[in-house]
C-alpha atoms as a PDB file:
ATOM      1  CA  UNK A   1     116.182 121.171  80.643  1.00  0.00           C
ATOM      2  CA  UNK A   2     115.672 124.932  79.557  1.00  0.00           C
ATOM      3  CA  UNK A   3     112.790 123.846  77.427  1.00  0.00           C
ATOM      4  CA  UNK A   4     112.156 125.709  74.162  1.00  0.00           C
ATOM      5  CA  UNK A   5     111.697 129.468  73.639  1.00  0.00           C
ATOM      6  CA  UNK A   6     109.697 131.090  70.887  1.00  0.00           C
ATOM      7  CA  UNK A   7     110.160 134.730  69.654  1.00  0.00           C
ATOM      8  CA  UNK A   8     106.871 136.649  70.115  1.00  0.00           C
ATOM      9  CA  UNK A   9     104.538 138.085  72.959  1.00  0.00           C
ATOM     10  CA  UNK A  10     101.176 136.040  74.211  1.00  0.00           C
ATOM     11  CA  UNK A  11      98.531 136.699  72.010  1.00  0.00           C
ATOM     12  CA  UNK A  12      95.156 138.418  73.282  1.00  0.00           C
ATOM     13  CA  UNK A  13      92.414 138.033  69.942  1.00  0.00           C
ATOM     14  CA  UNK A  14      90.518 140.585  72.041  1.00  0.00           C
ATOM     15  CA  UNK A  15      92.657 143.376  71.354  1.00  0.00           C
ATOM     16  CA  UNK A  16      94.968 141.961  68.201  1.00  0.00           C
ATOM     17  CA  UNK A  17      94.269 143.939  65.275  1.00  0.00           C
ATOM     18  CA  UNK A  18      94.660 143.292  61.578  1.00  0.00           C
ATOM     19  CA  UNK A  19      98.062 144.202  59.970  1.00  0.00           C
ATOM     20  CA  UNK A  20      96.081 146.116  57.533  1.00  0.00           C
ATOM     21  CA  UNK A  21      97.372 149.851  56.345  1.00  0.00           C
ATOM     22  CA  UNK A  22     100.897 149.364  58.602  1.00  0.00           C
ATOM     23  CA  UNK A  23     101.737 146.675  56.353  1.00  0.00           C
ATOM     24  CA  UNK A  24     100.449 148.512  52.755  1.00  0.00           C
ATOM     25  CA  UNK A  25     102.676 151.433  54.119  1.00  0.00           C
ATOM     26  CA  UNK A  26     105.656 149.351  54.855  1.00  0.00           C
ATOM     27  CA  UNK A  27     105.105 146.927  51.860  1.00  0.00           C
ATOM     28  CA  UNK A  28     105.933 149.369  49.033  1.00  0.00           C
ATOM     29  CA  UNK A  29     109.250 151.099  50.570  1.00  0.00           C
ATOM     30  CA  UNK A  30     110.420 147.475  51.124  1.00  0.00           C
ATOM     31  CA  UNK A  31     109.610 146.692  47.511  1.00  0.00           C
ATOM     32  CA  UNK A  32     110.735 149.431  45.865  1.00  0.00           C
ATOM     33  CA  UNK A  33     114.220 149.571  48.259  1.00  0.00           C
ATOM     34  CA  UNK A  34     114.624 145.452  46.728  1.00  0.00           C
ATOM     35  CA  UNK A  35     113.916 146.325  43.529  1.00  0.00           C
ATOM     36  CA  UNK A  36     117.175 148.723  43.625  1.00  0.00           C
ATOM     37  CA  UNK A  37     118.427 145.577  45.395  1.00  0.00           C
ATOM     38  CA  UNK A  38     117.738 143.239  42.695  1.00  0.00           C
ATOM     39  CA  UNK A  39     118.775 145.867  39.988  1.00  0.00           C
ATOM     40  CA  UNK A  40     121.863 146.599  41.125  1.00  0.00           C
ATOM     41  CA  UNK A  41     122.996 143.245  42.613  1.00  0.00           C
ATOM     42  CA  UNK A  42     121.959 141.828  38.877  1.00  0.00           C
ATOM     43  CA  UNK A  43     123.987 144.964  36.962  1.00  0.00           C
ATOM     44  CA  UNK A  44     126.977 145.275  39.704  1.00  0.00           C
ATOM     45  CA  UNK A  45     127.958 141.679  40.427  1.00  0.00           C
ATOM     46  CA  UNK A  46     125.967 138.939  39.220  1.00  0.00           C
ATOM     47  CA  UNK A  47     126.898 140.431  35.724  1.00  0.00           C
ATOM     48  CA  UNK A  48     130.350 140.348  36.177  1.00  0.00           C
ATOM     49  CA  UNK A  49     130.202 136.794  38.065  1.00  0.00           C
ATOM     50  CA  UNK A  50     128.243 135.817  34.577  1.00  0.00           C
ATOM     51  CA  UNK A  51     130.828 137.292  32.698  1.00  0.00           C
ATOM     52  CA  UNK A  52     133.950 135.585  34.482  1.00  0.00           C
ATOM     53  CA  UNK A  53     132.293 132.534  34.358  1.00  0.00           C
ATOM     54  CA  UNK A  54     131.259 131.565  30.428  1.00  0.00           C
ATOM     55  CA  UNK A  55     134.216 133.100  28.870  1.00  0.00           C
ATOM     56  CA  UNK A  56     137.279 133.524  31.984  1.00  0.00           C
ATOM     57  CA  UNK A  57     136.721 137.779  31.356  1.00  0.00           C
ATOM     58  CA  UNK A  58     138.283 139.695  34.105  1.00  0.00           C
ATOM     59  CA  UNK A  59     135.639 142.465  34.214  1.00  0.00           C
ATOM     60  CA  UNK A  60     137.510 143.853  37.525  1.00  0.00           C
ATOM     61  CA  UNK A  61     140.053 145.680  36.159  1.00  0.00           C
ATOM     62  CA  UNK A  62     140.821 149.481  35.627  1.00  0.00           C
ATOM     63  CA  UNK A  63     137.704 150.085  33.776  1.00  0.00           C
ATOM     64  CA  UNK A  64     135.712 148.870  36.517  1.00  0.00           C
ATOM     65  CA  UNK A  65     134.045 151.939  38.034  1.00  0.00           C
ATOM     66  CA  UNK A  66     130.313 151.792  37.034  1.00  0.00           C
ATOM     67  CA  UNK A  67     130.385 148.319  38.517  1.00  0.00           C
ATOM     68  CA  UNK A  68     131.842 149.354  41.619  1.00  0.00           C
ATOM     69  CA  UNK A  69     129.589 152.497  41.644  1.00  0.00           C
ATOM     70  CA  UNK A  70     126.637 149.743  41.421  1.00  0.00           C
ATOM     71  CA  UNK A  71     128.101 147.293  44.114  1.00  0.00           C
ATOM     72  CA  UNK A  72     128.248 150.570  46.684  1.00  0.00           C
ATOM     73  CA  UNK A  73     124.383 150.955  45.591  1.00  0.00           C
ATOM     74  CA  UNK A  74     123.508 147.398  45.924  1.00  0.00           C
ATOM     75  CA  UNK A  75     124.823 147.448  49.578  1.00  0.00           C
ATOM     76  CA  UNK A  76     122.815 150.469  50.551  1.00  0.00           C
ATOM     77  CA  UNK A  77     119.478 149.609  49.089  1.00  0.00           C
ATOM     78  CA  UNK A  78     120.197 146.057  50.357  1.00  0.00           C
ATOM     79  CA  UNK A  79     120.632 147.870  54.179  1.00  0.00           C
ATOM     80  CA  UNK A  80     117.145 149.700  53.705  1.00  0.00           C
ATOM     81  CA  UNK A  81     115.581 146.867  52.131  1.00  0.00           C
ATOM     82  CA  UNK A  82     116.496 144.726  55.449  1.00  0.00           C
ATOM     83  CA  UNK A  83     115.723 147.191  57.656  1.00  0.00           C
ATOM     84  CA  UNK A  84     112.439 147.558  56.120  1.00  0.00           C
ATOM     85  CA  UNK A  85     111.733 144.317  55.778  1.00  0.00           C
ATOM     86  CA  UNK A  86     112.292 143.773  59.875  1.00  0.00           C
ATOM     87  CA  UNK A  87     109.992 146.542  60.432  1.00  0.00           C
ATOM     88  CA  UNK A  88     107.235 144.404  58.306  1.00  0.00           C
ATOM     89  CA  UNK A  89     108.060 141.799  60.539  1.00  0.00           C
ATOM     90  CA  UNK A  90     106.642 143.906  63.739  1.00  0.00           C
ATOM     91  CA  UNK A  91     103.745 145.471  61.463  1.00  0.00           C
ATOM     92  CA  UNK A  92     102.026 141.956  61.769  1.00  0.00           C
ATOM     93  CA  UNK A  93     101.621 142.745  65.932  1.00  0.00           C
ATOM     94  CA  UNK A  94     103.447 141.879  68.665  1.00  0.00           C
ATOM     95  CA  UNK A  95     102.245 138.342  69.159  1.00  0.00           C
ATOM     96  CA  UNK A  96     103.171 134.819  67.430  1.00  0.00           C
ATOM     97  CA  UNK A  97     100.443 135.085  64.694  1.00  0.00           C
ATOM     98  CA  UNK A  98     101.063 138.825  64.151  1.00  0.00           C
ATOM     99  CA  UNK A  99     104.799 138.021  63.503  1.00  0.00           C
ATOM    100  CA  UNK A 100     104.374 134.681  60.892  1.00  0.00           C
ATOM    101  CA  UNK A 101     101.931 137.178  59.138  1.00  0.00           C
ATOM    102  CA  UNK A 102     104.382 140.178  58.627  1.00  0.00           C
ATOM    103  CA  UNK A 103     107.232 137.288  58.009  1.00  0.00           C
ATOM    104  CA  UNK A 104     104.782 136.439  55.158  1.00  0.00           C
ATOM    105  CA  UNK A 105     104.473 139.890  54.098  1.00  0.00           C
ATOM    106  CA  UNK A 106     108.215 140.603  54.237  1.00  0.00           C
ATOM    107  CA  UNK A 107     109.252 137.973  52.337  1.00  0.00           C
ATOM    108  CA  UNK A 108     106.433 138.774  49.696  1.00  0.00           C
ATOM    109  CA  UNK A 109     107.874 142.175  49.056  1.00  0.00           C
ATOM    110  CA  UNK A 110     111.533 140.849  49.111  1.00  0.00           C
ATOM    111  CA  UNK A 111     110.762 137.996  46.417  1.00  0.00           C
ATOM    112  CA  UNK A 112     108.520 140.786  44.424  1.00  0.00           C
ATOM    113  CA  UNK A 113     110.787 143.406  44.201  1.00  0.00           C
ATOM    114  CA  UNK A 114     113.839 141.094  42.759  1.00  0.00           C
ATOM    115  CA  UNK A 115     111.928 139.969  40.214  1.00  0.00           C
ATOM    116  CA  UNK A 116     110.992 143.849  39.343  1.00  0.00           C
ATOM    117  CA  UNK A 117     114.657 144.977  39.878  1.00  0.00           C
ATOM    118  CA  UNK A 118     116.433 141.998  38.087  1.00  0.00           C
ATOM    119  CA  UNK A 119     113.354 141.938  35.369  1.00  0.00           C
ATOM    120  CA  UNK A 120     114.043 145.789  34.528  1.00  0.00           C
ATOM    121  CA  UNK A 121     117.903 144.872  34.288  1.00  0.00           C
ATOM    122  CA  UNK A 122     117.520 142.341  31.757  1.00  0.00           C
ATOM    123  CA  UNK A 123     118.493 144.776  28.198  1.00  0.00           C
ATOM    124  CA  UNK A 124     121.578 146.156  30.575  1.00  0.00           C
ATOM    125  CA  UNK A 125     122.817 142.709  31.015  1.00  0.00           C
ATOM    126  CA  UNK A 126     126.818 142.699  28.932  1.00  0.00           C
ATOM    127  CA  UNK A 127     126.450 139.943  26.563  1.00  0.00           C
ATOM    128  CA  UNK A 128     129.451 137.370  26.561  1.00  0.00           C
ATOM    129  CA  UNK A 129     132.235 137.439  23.996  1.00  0.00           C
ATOM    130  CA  UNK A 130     131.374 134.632  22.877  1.00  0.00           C
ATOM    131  CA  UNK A 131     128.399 132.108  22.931  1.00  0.00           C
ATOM    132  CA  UNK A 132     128.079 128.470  23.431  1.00  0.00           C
ATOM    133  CA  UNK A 133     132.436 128.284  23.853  1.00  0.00           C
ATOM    134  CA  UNK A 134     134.982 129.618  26.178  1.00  0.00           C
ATOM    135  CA  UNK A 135     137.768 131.707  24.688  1.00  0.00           C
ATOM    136  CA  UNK A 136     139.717 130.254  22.868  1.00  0.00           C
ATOM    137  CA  UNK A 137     137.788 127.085  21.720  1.00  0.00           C
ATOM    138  CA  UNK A 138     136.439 125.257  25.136  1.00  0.00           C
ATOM    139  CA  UNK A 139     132.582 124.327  24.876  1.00  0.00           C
ATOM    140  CA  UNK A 140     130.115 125.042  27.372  1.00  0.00           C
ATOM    141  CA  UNK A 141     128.458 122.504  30.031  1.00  0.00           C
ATOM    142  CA  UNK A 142     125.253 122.448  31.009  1.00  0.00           C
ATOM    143  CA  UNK A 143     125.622 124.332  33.870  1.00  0.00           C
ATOM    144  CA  UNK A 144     127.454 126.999  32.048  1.00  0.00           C
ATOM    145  CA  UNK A 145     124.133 127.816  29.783  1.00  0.00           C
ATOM    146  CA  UNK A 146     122.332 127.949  33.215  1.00  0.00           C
ATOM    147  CA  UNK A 147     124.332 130.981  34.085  1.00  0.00           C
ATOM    148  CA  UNK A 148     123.880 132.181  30.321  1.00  0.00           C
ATOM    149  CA  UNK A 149     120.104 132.456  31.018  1.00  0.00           C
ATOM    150  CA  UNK A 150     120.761 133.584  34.276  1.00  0.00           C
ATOM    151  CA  UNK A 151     119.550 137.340  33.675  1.00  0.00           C
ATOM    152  CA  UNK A 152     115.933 135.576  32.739  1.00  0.00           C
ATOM    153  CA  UNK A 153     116.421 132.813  35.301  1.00  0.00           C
ATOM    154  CA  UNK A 154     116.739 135.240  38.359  1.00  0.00           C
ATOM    155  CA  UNK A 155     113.308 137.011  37.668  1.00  0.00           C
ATOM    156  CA  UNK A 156     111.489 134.113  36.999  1.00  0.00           C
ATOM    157  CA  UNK A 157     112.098 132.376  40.242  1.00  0.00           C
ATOM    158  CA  UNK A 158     111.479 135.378  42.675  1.00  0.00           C
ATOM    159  CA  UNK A 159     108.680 135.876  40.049  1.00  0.00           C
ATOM    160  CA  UNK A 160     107.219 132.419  41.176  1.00  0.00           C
ATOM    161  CA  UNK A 161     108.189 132.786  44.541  1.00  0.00           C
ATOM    162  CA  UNK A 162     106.335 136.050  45.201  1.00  0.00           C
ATOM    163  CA  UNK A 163     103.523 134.182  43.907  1.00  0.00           C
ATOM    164  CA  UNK A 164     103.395 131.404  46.264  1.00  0.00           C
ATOM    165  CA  UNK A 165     103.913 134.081  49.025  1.00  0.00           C
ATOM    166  CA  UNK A 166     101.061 136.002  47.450  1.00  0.00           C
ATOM    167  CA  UNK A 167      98.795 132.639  48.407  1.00  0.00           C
ATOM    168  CA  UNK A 168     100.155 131.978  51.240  1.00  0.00           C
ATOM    169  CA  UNK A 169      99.487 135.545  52.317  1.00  0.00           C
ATOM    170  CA  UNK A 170      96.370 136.105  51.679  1.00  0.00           C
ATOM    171  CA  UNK A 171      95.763 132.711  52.992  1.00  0.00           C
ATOM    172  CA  UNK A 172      97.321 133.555  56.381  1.00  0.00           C
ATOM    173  CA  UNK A 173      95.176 137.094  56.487  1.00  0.00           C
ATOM    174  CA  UNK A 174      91.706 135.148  55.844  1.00  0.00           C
ATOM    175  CA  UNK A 175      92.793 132.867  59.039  1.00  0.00           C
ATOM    176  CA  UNK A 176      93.519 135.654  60.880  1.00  0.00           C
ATOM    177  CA  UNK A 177      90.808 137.442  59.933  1.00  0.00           C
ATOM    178  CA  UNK A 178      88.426 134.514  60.699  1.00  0.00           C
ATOM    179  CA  UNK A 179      89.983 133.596  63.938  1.00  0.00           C
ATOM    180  CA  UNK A 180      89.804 137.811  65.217  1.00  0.00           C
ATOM    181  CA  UNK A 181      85.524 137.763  64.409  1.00  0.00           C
ATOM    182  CA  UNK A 182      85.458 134.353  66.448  1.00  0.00           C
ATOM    183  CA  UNK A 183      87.870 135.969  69.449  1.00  0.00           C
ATOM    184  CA  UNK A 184      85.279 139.180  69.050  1.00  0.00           C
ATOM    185  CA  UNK A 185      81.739 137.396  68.910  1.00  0.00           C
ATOM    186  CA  UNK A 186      83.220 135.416  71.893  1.00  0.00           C
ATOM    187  CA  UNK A 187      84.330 138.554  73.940  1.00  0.00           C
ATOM    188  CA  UNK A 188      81.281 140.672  73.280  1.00  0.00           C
ATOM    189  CA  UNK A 189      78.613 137.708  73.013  1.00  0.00           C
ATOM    190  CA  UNK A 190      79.814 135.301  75.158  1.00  0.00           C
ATOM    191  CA  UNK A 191      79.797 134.876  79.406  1.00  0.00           C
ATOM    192  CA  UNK A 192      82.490 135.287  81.662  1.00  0.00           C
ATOM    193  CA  UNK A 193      82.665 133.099  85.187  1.00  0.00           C
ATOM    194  CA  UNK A 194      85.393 131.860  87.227  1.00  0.00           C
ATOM    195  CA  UNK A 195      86.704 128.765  86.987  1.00  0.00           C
ATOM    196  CA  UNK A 196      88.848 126.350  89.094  1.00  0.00           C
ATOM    197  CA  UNK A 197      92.074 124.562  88.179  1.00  0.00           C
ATOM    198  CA  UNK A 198      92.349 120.832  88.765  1.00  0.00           C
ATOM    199  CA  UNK A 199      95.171 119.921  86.375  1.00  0.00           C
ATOM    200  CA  UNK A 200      98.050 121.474  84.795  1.00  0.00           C
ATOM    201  CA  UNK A 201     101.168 120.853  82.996  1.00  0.00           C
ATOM    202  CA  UNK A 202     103.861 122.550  81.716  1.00  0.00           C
ATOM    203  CA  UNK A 203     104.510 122.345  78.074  1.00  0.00           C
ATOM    204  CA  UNK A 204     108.047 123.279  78.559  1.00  0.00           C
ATOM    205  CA  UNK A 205     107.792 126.101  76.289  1.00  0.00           C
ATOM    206  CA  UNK A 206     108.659 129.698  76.704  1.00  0.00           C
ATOM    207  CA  UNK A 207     107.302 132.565  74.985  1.00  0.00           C
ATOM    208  CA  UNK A 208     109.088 135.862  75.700  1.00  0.00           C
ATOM    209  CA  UNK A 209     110.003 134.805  79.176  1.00  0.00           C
ATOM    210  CA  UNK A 210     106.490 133.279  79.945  1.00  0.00           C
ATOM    211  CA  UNK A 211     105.875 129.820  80.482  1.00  0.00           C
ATOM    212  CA  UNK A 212     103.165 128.105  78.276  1.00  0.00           C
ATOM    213  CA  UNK A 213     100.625 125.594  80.207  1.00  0.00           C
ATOM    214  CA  UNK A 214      98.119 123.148  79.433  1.00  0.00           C
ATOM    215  CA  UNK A 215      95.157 123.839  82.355  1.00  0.00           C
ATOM    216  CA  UNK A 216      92.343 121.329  83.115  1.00  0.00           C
ATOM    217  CA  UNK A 217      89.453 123.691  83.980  1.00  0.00           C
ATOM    218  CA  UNK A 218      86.034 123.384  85.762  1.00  0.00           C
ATOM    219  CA  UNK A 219      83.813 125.896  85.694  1.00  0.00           C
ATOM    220  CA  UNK A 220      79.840 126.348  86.220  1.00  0.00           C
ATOM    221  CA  UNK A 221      77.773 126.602  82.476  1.00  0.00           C
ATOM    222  CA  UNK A 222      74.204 126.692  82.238  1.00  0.00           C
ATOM    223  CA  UNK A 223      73.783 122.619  81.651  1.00  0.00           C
ATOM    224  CA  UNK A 224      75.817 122.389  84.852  1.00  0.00           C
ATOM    225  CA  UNK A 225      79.781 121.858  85.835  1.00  0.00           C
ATOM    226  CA  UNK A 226      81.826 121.614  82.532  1.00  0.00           C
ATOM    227  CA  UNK A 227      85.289 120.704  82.425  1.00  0.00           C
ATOM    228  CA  UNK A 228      87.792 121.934  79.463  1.00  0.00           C
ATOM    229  CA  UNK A 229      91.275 121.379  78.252  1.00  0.00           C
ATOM    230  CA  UNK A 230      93.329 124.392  77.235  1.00  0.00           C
ATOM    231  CA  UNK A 231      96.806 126.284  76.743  1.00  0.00           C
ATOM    232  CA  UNK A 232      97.219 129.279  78.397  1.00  0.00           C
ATOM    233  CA  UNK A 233     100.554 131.492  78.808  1.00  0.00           C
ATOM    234  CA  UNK A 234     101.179 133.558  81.945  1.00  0.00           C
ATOM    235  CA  UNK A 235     103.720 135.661  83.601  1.00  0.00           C
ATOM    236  CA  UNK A 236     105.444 133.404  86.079  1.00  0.00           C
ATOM    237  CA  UNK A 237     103.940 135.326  88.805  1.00  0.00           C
ATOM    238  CA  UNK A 238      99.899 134.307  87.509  1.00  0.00           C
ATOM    239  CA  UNK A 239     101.122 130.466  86.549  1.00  0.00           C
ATOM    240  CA  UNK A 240      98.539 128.415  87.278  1.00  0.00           C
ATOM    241  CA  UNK A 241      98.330 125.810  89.891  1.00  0.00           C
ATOM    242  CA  UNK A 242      95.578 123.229  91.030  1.00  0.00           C
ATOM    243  CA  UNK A 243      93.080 124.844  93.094  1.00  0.00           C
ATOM    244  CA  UNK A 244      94.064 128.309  91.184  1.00  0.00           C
ATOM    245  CA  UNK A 245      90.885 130.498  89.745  1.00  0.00           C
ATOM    246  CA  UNK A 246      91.131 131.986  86.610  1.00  0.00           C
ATOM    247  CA  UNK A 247      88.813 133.698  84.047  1.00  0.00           C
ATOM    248  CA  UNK A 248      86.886 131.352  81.884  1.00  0.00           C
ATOM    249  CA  UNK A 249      84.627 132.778  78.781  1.00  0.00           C
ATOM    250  CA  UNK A 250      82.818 130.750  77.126  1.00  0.00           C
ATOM    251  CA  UNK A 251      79.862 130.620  74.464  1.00  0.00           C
ATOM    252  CA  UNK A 252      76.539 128.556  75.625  1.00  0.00           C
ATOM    253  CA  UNK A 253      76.190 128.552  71.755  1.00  0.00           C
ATOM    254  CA  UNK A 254      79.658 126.748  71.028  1.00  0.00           C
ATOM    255  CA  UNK A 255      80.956 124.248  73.569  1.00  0.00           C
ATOM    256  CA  UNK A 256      84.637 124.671  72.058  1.00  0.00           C
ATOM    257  CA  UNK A 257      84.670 128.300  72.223  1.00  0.00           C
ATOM    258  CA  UNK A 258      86.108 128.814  75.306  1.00  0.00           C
ATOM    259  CA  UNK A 259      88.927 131.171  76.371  1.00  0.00           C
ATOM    260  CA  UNK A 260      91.220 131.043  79.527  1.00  0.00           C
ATOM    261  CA  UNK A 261      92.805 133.983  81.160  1.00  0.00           C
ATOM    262  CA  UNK A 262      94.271 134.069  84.460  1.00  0.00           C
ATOM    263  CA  UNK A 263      92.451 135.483  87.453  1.00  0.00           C
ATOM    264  CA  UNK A 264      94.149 138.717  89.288  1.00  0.00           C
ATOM    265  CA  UNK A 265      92.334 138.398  92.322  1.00  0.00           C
ATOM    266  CA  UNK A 266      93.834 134.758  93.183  1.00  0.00           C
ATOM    267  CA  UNK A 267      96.062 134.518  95.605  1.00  0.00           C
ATOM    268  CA  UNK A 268      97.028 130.681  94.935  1.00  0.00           C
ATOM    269  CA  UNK A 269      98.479 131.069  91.034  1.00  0.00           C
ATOM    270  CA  UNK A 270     102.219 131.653  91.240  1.00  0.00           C
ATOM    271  CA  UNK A 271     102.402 129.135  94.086  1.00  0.00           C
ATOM    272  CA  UNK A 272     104.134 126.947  92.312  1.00  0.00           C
ATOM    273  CA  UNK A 273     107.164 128.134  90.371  1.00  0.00           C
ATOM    274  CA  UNK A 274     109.419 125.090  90.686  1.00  0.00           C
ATOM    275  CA  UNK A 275     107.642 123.117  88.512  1.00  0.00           C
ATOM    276  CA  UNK A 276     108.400 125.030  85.463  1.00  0.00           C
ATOM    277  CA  UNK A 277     111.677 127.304  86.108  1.00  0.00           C
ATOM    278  CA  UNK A 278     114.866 125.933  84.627  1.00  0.00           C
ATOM    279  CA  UNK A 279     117.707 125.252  86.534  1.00  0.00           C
ATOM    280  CA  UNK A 280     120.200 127.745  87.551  1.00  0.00           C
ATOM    281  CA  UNK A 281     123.178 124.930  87.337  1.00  0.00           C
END
């Protein structure tokens, strides 16, 4: 089995750094570029859609320029808007928690600048021939006043939805922000020995090319030999392997503060590559 591979390099809480000002600066380009999105994706073809489907109107015909003016727009500020918003997605950090938080952030300033772009293009919506009836005399279903409402509908849900990212958000930032003080107390408070390997397992997990492990660790403290459980992710070349050193830090203060990193002196890590390289056939 290949095992599973996740998007996103190891993260080191001793050097990661809050997304901060590099997502601000990204965040309102992104918004602003959807907003154009929503506008003229609301003017240039859900308006026509609308149209086409309440009363059968083809609103494609000869007269047709502005909305084909606003479909060209909608595809460029749609382009930006993406490519923005994958920038945001880097402006997090380049590690697993650093990404989910500028996914958050991404899709925060996607929902919140549709519902600014479709909310401003609400008076420019064309109101049907007719209301409530297809020409000449059909009534409407249910689903056909949906689309009716559609020009308020649209808003309101990316409306709500940037919301719920706006929780989630700031949710994710006061985790990350919590989790960076306890990586920092523990790098500049806590002590630093070297500890021996006696178990370890691969997860079968892959991040970026390097394996993930779970490591049984013993190492001395000051009420004697302790012995942790941990995850640790390595270049194949460091992998751990029993009777392997690595770098343990650890607060006296906290018994479950502890952090391991692999050792670059030891000669034994690596030693053991079999046990976690996929097959070549």
């Amino acid at each position: 089995m290949f095992g599973t591979f996740e998007f996103g390099l190891p993260d080191d809480p001793r050097r990661a750094r809050r997304p901060g000002l590099r997502l601000w600066l990204l965040g309102v380009p992104t918004t602003l570029a959807w907003a154009a999105a929503g506008w003229s994706g609301a003017l240039g073809l859900l308006d026509g859609f609308r149209l086409m489907s309440l009363n059968r109107v083809d609103t494609w015909g000869a007269d047709a320029g502005p909305a084909v003016s606003l479909v060209l727009f909608f595809s460029i500020s749609i382009t930006v808007a993406s490519s923005l918003g994958f920038a945001m997605l880097w402006g997090g950090g380049m590690s697993l928690r650093g990404m989910g938080v500028g996914f958050r952030a991404s899709s925060l300033a996607a929902s919140l600048g549709i519902a600014l772009g479709t909310g401003a293009a609400i008076p420019s919506w064309t109101p049907p021939e007719s209301v409530g009836k297809r020409l000449p005399s059909e009534p409407w279903t249910d689903v056909d006043w949906i689309v009716y409402y559609e020009p308020y509908l649209v808003p309101a849900v990316a409306g709500v939805t940037a919301l719920v990212m706006i929780m989630v958000l700031g949710r994710a930032f006061v985790t990350r922000a919590e989790a960076d003080d306890r990586a920092q107390a523990l790098a500049q408070t806590g002590r630093q020995v070297i500890g021996h390997v006696i178990g370890v397992e691969f997860t079968n997990v892959w991040v970026m090319g390097n394996p993930r492990f779970t490591v049984q660790v013993r190492f001395p403290a000051d009420e004697g030999e302790r012995t942790v459980v941990a995850t640790m992710i390595t270049p194949p070349l460091q992998a751990p392997a029993r009777g392997s050193t690595v770098k343990v830090t650890y607060d006296p203060r906290d018994p479950d503060s502890v952090r391991i990193d692999p050792d670059p002196a030891d000669r034994a890590a690596g030693g053991n590559l079999g046990a976690f390289l996929p097959p070549l056939f």
